[in-house]
Protein backbone atom coordinates (compact mmCIF):
# COMPACT_ATOMS: atom_id res chain seq x y z
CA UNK A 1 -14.99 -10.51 35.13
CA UNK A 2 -15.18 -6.40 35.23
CA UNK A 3 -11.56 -6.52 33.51
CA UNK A 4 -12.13 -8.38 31.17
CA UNK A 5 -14.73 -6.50 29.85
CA UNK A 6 -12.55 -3.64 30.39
CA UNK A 7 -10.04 -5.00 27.60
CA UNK A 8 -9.44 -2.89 24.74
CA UNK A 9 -10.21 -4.61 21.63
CA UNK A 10 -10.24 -4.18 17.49
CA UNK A 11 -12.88 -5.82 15.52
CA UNK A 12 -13.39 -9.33 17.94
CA UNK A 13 -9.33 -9.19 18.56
CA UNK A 14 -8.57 -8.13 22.30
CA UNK A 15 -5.56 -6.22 22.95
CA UNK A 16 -3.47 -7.92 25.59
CA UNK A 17 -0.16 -6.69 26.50
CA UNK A 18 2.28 -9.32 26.17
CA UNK A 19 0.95 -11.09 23.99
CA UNK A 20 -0.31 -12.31 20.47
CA UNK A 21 -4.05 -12.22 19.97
CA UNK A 22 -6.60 -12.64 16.29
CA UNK A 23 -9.36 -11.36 15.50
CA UNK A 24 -12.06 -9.63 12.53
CA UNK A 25 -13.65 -6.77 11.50
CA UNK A 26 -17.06 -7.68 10.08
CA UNK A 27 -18.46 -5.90 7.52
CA UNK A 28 -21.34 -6.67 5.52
CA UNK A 29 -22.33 -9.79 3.95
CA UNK A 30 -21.94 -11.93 0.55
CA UNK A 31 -24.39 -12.35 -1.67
CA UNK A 32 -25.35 -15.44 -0.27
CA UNK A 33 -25.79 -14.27 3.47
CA UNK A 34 -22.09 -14.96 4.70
CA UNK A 35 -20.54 -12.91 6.46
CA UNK A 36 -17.52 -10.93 5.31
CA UNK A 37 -14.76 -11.19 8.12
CA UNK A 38 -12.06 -8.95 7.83
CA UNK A 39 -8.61 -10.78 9.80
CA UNK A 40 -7.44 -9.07 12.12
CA UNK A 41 -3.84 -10.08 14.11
CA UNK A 42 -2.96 -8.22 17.32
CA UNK A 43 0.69 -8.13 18.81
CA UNK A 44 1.05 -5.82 22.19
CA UNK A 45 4.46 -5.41 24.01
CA UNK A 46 4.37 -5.12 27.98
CA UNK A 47 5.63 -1.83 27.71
CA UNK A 48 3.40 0.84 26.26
CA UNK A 49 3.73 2.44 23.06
CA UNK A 50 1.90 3.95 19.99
CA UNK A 51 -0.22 1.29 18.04
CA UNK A 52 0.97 1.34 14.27
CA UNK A 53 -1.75 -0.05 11.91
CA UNK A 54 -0.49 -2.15 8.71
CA UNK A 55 -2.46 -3.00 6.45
CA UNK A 56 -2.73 -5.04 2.63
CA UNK A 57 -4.95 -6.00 0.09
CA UNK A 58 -7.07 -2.54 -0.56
CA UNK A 59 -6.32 -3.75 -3.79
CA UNK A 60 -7.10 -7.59 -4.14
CA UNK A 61 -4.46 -8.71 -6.74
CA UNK A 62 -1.82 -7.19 -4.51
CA UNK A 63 -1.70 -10.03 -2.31
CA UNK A 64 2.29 -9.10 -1.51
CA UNK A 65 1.69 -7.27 0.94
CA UNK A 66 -0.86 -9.65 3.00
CA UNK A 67 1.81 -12.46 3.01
CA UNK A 68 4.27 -10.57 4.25
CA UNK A 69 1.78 -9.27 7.33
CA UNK A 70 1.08 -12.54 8.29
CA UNK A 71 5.12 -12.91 8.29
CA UNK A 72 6.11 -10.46 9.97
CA UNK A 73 3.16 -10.96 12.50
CA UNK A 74 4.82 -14.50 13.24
CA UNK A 75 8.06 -13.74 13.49
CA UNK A 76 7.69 -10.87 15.54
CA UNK A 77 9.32 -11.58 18.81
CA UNK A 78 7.19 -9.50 21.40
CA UNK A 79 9.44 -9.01 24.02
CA UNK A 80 11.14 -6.99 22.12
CA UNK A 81 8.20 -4.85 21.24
CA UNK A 82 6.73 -1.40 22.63
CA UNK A 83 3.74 -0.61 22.17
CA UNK A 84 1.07 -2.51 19.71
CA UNK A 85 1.44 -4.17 15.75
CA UNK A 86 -2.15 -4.56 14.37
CA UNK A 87 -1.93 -6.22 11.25
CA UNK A 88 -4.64 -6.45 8.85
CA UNK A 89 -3.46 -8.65 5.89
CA UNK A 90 -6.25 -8.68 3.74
CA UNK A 91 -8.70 -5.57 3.84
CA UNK A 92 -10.77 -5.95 1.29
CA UNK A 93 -12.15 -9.23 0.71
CA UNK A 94 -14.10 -9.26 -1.94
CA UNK A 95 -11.49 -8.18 -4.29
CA UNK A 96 -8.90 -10.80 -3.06
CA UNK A 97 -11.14 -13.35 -3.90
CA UNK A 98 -11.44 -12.27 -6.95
CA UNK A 99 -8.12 -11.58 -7.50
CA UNK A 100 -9.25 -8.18 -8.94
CA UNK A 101 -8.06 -4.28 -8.41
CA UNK A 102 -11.97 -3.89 -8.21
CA UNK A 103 -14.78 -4.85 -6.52
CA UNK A 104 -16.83 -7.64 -7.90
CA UNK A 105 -19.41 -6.63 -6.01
CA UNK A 106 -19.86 -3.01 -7.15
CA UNK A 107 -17.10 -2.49 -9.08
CA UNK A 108 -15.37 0.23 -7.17
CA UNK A 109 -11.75 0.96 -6.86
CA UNK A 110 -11.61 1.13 -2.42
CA UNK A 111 -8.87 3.39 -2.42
CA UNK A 112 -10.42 6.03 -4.56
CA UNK A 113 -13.78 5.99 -2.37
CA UNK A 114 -12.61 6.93 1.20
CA UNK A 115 -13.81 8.66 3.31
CA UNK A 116 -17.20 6.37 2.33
CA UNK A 117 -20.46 6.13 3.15
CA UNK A 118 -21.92 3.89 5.81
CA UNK A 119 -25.07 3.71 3.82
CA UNK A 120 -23.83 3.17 0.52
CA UNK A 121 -22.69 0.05 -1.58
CA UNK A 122 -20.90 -2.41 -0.15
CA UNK A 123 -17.19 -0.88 -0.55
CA UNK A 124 -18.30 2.23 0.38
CA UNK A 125 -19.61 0.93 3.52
CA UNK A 126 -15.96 -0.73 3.89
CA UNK A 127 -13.92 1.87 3.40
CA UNK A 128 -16.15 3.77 5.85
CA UNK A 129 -16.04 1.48 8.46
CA UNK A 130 -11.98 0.57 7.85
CA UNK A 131 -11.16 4.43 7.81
CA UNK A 132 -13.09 5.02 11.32
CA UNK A 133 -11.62 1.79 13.15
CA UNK A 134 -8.34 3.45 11.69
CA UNK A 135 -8.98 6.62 13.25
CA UNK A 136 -10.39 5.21 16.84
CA UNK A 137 -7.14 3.10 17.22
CA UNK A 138 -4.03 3.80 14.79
CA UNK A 139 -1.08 6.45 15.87
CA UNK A 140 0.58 5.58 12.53
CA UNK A 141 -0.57 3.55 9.67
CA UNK A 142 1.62 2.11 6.74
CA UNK A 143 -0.18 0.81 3.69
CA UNK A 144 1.50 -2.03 1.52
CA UNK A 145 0.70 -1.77 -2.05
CA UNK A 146 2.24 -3.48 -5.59
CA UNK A 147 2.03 -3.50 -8.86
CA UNK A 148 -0.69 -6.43 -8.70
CA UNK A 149 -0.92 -9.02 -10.99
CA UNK A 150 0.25 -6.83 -14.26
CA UNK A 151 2.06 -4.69 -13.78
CA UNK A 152 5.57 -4.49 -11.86
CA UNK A 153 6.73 -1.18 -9.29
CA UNK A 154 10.19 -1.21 -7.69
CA UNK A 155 10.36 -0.65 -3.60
CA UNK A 156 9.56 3.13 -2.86
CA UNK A 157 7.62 4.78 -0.50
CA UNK A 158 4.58 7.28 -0.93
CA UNK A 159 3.77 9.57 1.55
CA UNK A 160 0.93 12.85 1.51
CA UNK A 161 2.81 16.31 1.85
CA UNK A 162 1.37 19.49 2.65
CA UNK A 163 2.09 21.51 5.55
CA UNK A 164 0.59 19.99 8.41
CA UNK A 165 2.14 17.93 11.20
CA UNK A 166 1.38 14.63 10.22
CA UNK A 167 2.14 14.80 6.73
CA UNK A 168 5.66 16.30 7.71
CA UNK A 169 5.50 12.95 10.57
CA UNK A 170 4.99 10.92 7.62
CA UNK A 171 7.50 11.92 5.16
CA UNK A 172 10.34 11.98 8.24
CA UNK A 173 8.85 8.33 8.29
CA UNK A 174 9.27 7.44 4.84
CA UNK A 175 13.20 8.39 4.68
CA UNK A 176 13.74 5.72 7.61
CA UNK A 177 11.96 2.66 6.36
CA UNK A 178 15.00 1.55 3.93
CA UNK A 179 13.82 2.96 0.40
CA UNK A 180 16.12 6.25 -1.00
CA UNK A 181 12.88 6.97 -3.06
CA UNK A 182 9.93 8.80 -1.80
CA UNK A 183 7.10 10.07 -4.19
CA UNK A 184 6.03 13.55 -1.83
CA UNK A 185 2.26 13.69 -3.21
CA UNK A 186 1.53 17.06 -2.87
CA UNK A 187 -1.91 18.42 -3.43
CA UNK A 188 -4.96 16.56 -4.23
CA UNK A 189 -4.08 15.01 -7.60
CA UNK A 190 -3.60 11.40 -7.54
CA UNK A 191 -4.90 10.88 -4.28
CA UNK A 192 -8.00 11.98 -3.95
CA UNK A 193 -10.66 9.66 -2.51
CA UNK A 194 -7.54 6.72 -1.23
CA UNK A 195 -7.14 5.91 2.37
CA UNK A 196 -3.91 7.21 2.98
CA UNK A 197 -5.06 10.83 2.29
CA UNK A 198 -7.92 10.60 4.90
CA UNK A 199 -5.60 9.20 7.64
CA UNK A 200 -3.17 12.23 7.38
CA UNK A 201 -6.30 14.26 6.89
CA UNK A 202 -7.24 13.36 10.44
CA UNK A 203 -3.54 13.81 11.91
CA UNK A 204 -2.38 10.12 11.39
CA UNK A 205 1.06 10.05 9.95
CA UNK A 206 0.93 7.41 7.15
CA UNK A 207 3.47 5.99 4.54
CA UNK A 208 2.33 3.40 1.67
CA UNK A 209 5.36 1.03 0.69
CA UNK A 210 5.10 -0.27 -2.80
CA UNK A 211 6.87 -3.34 -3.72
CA UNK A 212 7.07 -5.87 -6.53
CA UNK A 213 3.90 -7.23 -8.44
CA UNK A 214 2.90 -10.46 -10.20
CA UNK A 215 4.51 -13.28 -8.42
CA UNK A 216 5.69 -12.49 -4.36
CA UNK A 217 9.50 -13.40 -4.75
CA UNK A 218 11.34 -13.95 -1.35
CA UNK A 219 12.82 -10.40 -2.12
CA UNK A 220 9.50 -8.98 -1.94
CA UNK A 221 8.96 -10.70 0.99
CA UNK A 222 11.66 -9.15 2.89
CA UNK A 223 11.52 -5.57 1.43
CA UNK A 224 7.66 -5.33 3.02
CA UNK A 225 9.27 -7.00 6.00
CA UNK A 226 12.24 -4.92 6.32
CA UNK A 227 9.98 -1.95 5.92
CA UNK A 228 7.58 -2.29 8.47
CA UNK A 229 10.35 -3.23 10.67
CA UNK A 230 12.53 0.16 10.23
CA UNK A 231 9.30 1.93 10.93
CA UNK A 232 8.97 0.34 14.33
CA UNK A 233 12.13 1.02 15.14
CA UNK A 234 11.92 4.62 13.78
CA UNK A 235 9.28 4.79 16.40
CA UNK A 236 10.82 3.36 18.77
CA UNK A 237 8.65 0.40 19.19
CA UNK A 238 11.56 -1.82 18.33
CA UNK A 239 15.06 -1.88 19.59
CA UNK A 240 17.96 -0.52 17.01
CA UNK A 241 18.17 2.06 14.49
CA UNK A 242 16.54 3.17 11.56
CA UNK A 243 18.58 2.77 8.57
CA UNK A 244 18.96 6.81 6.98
CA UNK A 245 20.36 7.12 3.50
CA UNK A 246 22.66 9.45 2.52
CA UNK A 247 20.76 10.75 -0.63
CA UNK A 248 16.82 10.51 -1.15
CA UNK A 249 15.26 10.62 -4.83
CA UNK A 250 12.16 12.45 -4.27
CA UNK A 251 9.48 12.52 -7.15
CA UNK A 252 6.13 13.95 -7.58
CA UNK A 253 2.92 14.54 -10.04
CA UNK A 254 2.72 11.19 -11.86
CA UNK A 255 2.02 10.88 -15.60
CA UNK A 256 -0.24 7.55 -16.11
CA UNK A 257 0.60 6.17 -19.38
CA UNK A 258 -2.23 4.16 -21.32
CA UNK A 259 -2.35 1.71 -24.18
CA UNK A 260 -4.14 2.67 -27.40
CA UNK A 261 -3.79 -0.61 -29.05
CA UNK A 262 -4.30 -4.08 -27.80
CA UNK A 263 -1.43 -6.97 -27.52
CA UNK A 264 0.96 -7.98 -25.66
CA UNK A 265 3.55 -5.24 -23.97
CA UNK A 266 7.11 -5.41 -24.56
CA UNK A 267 8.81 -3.31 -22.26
CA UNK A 268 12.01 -1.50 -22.88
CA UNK A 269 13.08 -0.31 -19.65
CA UNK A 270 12.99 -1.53 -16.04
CA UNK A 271 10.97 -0.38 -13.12
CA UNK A 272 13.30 2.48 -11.39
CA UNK A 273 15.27 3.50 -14.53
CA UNK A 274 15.33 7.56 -14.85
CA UNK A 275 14.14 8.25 -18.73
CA UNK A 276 13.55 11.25 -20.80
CA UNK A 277 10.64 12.51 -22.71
CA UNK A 278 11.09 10.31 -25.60
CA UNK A 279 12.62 7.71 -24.33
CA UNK A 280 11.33 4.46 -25.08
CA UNK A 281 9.59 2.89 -22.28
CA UNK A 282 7.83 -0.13 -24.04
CA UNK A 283 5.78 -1.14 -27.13
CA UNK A 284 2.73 -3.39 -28.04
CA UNK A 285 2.70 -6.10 -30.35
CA UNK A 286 0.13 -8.08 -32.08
CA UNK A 287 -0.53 -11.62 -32.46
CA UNK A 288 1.28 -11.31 -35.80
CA UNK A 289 4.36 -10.15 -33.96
CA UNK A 290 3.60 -6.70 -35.33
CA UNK A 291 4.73 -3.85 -33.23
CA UNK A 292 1.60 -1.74 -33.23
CA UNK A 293 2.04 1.59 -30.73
CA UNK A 294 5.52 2.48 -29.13
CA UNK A 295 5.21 3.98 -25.55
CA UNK A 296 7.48 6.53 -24.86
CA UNK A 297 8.80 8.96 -22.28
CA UNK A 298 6.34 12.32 -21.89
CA UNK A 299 8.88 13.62 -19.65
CA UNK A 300 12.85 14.42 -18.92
CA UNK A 301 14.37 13.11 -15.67
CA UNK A 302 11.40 10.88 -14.90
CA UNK A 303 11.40 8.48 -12.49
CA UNK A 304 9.74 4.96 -14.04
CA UNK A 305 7.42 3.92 -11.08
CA UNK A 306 4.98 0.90 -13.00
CA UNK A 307 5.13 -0.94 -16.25
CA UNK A 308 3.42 -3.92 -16.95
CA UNK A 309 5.38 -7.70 -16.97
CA UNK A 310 6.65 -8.64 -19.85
CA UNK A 311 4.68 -10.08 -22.68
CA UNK A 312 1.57 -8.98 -20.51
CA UNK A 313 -2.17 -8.96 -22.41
CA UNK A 314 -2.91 -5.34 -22.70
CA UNK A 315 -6.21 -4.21 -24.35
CA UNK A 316 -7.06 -0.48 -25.07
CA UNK A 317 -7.21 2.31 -22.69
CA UNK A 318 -4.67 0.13 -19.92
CA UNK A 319 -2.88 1.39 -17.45
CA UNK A 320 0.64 0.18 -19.01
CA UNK A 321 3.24 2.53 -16.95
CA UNK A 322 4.10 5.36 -14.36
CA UNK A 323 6.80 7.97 -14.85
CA UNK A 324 7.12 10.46 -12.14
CA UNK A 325 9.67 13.56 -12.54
CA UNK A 326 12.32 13.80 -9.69
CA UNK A 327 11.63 16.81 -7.98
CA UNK A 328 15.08 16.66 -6.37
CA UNK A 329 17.78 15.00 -4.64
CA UNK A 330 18.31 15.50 -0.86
C-alpha cells in the first residue's frame, strides 16, 4: 500500500512505467456547479527518460491539435518509448465548447494571460494552475496551435529566442521536428503574456507547431503527428533519427493585418507564399459582389504565415492575415 501512494502522478493520472494510464486536471467549476476536468493521458516507457508535455486547445477552435494527441497517444507503441508522453488534448475547456479563440466565461484570450493569477477569473486561474503543473513535471513542452476555424497557417514551428539555454534547447528542437520554417520570436513582442514564453522563462525548452485550420484533413493529422514524433526521437525518447533539413527559412517580428471593411475575404495568395510590400494578399467583397478594401503586402520578402479561408465572413477590425519577414536562410 506505501508504494502506491508513493506513485508519481499528474492531475488524478498516475505515472506507471510501462504503461498507459488517464487522468484530469481539475480546475474550477461551470456556472452550474460542474466541475471542469481537464484530460489528461499518461504514456511511461520502462526505461527512464525526460517527460515531454504536449498539449492543444489553449485556443478552443483549434481543435487540430487535440485530435491528433489523442492519436498519437493510441498509437504510441510504449515499448519503444523512454521516458514519459503526457498528453493533454484539450486545455482549455471552456473555449472548446464553445468553439471560440476566447473564453465564454470571461472573455480572455489564455495564451495572452500566463503567468495568471490563482485568484483571479476563471482563465486566469487556468493558466495559473496549467503553467505550474507544467513547471512541477515537464522537461520539454510542445504546444500545437492552428489557424482555428477562420483562418488557415501552413506547418511551421515557433520557438522563443533570446540567449538563454532553453530558448537555444528549443530552437535546436524546432529544426528537428520536420518543418524547414521556424519563426525565432525574439524579444517580448508578440508573445507576451502566452504560455510558451513562461515555460522557457523558467528553463523549459518549448516549440509550438502550427498546422492547418478550419477542417482537420488527414494531412493535418499526420503533420502534428509526425511532429511530436521527431521531437521524441530528437530526444531520444524514441528510437531513429530526427529528420534535419538542409536549409531552414527563419522569420521574425510579425505584421498582423486587419480588415477595415466587412464581407467576405477573397484571398489572393496561399499560406507559405513569400510576397512583397504591395503584393496582393487578398480583398473583401460585399454582398453585392463589390470588392470593397484590397489587402496588400506591408513588407518585401515576407513570409505569409495566416489568412483567412476563402469566402470567409470578415467584419471590421479582423484579424485577416500574417506576414512575417525572413530574417534569413540557414
Amino acid at each position: 500500500m506505501e508504494e502506491e501512494n508513493d506513485l508519481k502522478t499528474i492531475g488524478t493520472a498516475q505515472v506507471i512505467q510501462g504503461e498507459k494510464t488517464r487522468g484530469y486536471l481539475q480546475v474550477g467549476s461551470d456556472t452550474d456547479g460542474s466541475a471542469f476536468q481537464i484530460p489528461v493521458l499518461v504514456a511511461s516507457g520502462k526505461e527512464d527518460g525526460p517527460t515531454i508535455w504536449v498539449q492543444g486547445c489553449i485556443h478552443g477552435e483549434e481543435y487540430g491539435g487535440a485530435a491528433s494527441i489523442i492519436r498519437f497517444f493510441q498509437e504510441l507503441d510504449l515499448s519503444q518509448v523512454r521516458g514519459t508522453f503526457v498528453g493533454v488534448p484539450v486545455t482549455n475547456p471552456p473555449s472548446f465548447k464553445a468553439r471560440s479563440r476566447i473564453s465564454p466565461l470571461d472573455g480572455a484570450n489564455l495564451n495572452r494571460i500566463f503567468p495568471g493569477d490563482p485568484k483571479g477569473t476563471y482563465s486566469q486561474r487556468l493558466a495559473h494552475v496549467l503553467l505550474t503543473t507544467v513547471q512541477e513535471n515537464a522537461d520539454y513542452v510542445i504546444d500545437l496551435h492552428s489557424g482555428g476555424i477562420g483562418a488557415e497557417v501552413p506547418f511551421y514551428m515557433i520557438c522563443k529566442y533570446d540567449e538563454s539555454a532553453a530558448a537555444k534547447k528549443s530552437f535546436w528542437l524546432a529544426e528537428r521536428m520536420g518543418s524547414d520554417v521556424i519563426w525565432r520570436s525574439a524579444g517580448e513582442a508578440g508573445t507576451g503574456g502566452t504560455g510558451t514564453a513562461h515555460t522557457v522563462k523558467s528553463g523549459i525548452p518549448t516549440v509550438t507547431v502550427e498546422c492547418g485550420g478550419g477542417n482537420v484533413t488527414e494531412e493535418h493529422e499526420r503533420l502534428f503527428k509526425f511532429s511530436i514524433k521527431n521531437a521524441m526521437k530528437a530526444l531520444d525518447m524514441l528510437p531513429g533519427e530526427a529528420p534535419v533539413q538542409k536549409e531552414y527559412t527563419v522569420i521574425n517580428k510579425a505584421d498582423f493585418l486587419f480588415t477595415g471593411e466587412g464581407g467576405l475575404f477573397v484571398p489572393a495568395c496561399k499560406v507559405g507564399d513569400v510576397l512583397n510590400k504591395g503584393d496582393l494578399i487578398g480583398s473583401i467583397m460585399n454582398l453585392y459582389g463589390d470588392i470593397t478594401e484590397e489587402i496588400h503586402c506591408p513588407l518585401d520578402n515576407a513570409y505569409i504565415a495566416a489568412t483567412g479561408h476563402r469566402y470567409w465572413p470578415t467584419e471590421p477590425g479582423q484579424l485577416i492575415a500574417e506576414a512575417i519577414p525572413v530574417e534569413s536562410k540557414k
